[in-house]
N, C-alpha and C. Protein backbone atom coordinates (compact mmCIF):
# COMPACT_ATOMS: atom_id res chain seq x y z
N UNK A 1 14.95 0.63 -2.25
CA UNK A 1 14.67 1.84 -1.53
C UNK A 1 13.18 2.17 -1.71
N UNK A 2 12.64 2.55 -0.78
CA UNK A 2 11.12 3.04 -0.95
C UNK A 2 11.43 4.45 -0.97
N UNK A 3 10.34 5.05 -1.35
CA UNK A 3 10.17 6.68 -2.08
C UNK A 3 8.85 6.91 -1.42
N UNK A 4 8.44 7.84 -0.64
CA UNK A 4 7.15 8.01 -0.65
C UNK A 4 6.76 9.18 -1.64
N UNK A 5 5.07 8.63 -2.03
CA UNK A 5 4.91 9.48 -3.24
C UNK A 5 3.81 10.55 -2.52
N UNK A 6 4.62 11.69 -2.61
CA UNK A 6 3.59 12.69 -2.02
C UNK A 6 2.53 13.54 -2.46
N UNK A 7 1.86 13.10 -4.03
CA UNK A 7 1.30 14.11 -4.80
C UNK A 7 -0.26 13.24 -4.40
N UNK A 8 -0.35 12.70 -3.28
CA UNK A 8 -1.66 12.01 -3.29
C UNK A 8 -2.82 12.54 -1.82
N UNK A 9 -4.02 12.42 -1.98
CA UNK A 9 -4.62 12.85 -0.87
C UNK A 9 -4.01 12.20 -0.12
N UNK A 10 -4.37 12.63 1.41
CA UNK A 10 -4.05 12.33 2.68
C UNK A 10 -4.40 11.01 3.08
N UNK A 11 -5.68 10.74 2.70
CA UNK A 11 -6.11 9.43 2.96
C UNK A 11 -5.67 8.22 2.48
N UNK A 12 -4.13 8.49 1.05
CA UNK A 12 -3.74 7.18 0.32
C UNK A 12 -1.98 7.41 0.82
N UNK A 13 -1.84 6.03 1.13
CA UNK A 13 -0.26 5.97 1.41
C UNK A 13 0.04 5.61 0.02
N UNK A 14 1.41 6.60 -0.63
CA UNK A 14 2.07 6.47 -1.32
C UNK A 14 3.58 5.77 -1.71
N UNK A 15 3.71 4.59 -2.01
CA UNK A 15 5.64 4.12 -2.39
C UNK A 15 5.45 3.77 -3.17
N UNK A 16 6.90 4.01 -3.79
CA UNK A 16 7.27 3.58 -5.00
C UNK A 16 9.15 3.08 -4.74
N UNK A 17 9.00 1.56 -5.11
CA UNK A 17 10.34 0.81 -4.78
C UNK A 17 11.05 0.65 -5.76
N UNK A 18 12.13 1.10 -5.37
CA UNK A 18 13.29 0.64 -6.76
C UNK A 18 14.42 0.36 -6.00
N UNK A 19 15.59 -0.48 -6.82
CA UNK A 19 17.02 -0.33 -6.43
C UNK A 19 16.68 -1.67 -5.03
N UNK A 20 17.98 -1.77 -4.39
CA UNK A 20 17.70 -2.15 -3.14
C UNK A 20 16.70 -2.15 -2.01
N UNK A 21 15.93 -3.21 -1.76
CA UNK A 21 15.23 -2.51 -0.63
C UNK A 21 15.62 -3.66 0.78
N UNK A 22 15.60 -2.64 1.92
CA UNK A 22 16.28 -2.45 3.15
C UNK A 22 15.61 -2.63 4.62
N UNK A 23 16.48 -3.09 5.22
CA UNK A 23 15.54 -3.09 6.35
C UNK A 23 15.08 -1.60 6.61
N UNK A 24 16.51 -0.85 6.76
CA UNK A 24 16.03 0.66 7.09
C UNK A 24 14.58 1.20 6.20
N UNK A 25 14.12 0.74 5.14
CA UNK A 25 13.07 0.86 4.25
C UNK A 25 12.07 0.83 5.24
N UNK A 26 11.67 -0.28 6.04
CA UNK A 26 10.68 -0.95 6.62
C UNK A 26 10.59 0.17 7.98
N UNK A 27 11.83 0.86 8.24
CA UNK A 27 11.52 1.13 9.44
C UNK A 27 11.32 2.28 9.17
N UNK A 28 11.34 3.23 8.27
CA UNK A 28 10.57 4.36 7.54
C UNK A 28 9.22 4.07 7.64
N UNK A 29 8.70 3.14 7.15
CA UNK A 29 7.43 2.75 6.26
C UNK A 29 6.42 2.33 7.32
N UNK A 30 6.95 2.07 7.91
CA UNK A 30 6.01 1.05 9.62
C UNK A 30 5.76 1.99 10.60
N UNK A 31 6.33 3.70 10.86
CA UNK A 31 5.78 4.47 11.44
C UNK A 31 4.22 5.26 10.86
N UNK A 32 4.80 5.54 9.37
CA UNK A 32 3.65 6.40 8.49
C UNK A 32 2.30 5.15 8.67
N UNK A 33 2.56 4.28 7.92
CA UNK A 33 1.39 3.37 8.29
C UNK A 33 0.36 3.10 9.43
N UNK A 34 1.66 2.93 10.88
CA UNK A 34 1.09 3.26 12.14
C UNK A 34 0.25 4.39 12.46
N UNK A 35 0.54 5.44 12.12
CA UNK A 35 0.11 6.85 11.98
C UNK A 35 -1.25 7.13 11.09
N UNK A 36 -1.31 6.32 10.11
CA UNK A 36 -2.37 6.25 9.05
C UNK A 36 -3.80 5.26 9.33
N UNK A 37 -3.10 4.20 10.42
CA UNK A 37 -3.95 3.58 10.86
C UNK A 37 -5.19 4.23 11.81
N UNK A 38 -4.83 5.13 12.88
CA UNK A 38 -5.17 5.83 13.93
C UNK A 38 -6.78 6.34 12.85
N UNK A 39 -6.61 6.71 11.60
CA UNK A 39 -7.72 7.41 10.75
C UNK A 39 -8.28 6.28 10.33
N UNK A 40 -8.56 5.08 10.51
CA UNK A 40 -9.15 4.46 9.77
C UNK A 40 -8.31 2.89 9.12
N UNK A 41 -8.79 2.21 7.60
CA UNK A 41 -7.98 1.54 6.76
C UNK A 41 -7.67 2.62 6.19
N UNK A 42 -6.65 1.95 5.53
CA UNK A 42 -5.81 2.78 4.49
C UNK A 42 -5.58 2.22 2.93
N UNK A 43 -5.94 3.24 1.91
CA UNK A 43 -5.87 2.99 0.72
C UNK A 43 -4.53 3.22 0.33
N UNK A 44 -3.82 2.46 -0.78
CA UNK A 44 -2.44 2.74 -0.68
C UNK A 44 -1.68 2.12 -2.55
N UNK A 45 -1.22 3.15 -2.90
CA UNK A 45 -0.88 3.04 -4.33
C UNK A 45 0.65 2.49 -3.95
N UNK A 46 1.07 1.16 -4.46
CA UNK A 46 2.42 0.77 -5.00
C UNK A 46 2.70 0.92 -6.03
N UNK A 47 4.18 1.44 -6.51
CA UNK A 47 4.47 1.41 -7.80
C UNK A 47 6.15 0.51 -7.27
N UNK A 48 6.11 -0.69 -8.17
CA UNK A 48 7.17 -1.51 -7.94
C UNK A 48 7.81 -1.43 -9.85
N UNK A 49 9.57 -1.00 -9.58
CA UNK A 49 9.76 -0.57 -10.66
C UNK A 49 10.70 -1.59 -10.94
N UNK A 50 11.09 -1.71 -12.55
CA UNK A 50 11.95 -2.58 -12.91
C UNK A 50 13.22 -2.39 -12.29
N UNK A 51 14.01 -1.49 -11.55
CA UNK A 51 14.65 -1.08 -10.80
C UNK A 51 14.97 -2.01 -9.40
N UNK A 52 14.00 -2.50 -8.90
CA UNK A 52 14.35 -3.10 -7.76
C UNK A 52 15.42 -4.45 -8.17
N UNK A 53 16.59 -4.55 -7.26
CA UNK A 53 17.23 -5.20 -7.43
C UNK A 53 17.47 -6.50 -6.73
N UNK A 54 16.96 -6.22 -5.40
CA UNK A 54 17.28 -7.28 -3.97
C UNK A 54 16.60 -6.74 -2.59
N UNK A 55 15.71 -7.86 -2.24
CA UNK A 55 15.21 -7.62 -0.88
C UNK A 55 16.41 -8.15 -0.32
N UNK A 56 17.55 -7.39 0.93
CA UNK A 56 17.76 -7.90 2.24
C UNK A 56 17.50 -8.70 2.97
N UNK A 57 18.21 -9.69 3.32
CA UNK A 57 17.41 -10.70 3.91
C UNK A 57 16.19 -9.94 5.56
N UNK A 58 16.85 -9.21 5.55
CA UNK A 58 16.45 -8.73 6.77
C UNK A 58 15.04 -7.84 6.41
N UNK A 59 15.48 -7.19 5.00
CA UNK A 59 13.83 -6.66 4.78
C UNK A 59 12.92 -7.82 4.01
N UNK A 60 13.13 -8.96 3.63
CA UNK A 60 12.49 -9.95 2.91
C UNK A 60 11.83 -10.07 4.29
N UNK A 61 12.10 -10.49 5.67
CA UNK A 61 11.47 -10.93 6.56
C UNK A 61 10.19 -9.65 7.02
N UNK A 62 10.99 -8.60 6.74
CA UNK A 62 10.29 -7.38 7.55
C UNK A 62 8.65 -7.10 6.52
N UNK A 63 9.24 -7.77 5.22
CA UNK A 63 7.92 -7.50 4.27
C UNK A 63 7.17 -8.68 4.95
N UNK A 64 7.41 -9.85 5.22
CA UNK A 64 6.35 -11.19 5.84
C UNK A 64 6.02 -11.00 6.90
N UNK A 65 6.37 -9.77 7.94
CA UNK A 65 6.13 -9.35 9.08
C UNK A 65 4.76 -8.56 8.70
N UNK A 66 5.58 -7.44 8.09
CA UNK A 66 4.56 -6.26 7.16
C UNK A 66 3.00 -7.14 6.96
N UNK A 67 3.34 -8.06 6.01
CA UNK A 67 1.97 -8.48 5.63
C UNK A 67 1.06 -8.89 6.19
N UNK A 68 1.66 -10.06 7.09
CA UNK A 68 0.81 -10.70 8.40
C UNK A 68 0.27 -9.63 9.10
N UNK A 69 0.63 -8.63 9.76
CA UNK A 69 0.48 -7.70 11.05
C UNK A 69 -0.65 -6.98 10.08
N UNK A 70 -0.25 -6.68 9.01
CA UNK A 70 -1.51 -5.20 8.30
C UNK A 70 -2.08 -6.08 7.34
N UNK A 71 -2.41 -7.20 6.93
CA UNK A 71 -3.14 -7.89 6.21
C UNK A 71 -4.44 -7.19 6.30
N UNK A 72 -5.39 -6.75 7.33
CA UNK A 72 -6.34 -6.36 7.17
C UNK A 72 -6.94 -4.73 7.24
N UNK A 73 -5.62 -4.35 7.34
CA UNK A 73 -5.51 -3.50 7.32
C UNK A 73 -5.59 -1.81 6.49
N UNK A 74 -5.93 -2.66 5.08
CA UNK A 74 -5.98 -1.92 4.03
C UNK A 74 -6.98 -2.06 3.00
N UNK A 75 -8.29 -1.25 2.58
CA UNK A 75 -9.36 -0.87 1.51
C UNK A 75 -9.07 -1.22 0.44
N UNK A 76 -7.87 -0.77 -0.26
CA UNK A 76 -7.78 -0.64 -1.19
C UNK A 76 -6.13 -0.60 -1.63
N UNK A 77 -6.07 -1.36 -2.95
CA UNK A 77 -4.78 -1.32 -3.38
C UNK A 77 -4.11 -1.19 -4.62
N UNK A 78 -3.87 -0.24 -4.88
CA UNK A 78 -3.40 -0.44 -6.51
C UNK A 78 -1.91 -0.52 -6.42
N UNK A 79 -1.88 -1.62 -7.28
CA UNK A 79 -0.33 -1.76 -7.81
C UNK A 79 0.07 -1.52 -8.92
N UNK A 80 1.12 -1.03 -8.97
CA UNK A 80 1.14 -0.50 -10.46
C UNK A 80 2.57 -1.00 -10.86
N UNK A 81 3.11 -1.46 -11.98
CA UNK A 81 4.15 -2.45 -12.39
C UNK A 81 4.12 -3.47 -13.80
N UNK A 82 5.50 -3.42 -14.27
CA UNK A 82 5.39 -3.79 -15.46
C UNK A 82 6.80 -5.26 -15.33
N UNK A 83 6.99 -5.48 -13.69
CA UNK A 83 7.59 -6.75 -13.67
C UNK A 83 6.97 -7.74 -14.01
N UNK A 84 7.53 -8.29 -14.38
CA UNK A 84 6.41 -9.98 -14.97
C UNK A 84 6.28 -10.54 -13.55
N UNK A 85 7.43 -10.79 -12.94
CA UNK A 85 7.28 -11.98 -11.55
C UNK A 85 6.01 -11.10 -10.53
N UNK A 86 6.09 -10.22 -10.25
CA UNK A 86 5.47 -9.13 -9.42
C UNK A 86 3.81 -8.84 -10.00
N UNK A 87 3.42 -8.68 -11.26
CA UNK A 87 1.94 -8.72 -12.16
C UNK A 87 1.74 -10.03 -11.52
N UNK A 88 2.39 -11.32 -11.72
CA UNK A 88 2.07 -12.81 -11.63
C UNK A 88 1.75 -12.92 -10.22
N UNK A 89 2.65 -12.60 -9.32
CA UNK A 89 2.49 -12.35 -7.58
C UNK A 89 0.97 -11.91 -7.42
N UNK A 90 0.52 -10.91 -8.01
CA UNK A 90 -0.38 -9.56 -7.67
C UNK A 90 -1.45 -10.79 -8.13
N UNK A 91 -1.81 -10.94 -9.15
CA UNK A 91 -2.73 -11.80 -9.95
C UNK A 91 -2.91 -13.13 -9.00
N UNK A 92 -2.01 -13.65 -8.33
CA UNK A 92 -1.93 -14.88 -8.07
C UNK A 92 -2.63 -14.97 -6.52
N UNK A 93 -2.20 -13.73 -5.77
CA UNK A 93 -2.61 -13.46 -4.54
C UNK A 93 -3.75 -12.57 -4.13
N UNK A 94 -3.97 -11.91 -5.21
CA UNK A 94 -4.77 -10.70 -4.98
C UNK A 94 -6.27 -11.92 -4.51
N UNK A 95 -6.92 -12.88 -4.87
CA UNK A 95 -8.07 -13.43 -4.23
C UNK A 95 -8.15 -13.57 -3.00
N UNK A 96 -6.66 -13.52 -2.27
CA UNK A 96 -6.42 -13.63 -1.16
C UNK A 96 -6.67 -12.44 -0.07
N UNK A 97 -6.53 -11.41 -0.84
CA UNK A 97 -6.57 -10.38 0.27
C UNK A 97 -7.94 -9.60 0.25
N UNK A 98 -7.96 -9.15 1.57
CA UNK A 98 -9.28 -8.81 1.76
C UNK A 98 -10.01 -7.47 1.56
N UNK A 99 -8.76 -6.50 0.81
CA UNK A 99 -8.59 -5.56 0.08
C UNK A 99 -9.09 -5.45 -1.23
N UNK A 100 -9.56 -4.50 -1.68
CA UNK A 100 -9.96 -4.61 -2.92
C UNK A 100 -8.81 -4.11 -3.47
N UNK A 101 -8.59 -4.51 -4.65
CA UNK A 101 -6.91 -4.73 -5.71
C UNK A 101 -6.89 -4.58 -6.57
N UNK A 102 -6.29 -3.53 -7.51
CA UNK A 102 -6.34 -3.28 -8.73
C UNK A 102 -5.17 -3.39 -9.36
N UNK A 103 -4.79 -4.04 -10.24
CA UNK A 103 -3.14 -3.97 -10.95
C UNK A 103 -2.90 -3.11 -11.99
N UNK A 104 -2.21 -2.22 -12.08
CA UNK A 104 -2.10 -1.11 -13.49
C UNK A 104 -0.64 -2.06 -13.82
N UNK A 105 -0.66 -1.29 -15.35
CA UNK A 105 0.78 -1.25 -15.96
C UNK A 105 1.48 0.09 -15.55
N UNK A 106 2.69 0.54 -15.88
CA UNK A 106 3.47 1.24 -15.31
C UNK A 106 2.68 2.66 -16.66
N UNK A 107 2.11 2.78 -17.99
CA UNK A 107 1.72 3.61 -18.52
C UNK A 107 0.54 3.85 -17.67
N UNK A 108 -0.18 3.19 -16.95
CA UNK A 108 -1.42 3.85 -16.41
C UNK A 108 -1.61 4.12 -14.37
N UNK A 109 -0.30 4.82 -15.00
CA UNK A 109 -0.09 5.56 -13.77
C UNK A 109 -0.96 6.71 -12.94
N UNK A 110 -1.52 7.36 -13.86
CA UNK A 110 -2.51 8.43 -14.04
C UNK A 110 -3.55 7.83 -13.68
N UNK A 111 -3.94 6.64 -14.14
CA UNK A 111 -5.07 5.69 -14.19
C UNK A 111 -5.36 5.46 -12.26
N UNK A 112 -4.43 4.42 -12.41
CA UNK A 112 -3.61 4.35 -10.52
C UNK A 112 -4.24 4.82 -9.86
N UNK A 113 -3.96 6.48 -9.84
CA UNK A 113 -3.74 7.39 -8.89
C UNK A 113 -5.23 7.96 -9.16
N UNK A 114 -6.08 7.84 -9.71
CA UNK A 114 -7.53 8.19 -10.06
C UNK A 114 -8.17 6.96 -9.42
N UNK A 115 -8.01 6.28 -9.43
CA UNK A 115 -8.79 5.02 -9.14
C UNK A 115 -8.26 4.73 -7.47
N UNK A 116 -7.73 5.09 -6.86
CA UNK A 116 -7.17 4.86 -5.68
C UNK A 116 -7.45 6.43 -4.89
N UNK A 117 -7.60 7.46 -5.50
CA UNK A 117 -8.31 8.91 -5.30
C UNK A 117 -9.37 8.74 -4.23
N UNK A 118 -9.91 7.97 -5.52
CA UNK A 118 -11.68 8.14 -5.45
C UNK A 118 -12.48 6.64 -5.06
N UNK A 119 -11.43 5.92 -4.61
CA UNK A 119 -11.77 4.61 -3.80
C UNK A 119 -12.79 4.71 -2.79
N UNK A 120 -13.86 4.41 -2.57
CA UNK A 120 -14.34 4.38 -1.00
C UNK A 120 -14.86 2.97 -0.52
């Protein structure tokens, strides 16, 4: 399930995934983005929690959709997470994107959300 996190300026898209995530997830998530685009790139804090259990096959595709289509789409990125497979993902790909990328642990959450603030 995605959560949007609303305690952030206007200019940073906020989720935080746990539990199941869904196609219906994607189709939440793909309007706000659309909408966020119209202003510009978009800076955008993930918090991926030990909680997540199973991408859907249907949202596994909708995230490889997700990525391709907004690959360039985004300034800035902090991820924040204390999964091992997901740190290793972030680390492994982050040269790849054309975003600037920051990885927190799940204690420097505070950290995150300061550093993704005051991104420009």
């Amino acid at each position: 399930m995605f959560t949007f996190i609303e305690d952030l300026p206007a200019d940073v898209l906020g989720v935080e995934a746990s539990g199941p995530i869904t196609h219906e997830d994607y189709q939440k998530l793909i309007p706000r983005v659309d909408a966020m685009l119209g202003k510009g790139p978009i800076k955008a804090l993930y918090i991926f929690n030990e909680g997540v259990t199973e991408f859907s096959p249907q949202a596994f595709w909708d995230d490889q959709v997700f990525t391709v289509r907004h690959w360039r789409d985004f300034s800035h990125l902090a991820i924040v997470s204390d999964v091992g497979w997901a740190r290793l993902a972030t680390r492994m790909f982050a040269p790849l994107f054309p975003a600037k990328l920051k990885l927190f642990r799940m204690d420097q959450l505070a950290d995150a959300k300061a550093w993704i603030a005051s991104a420009s």
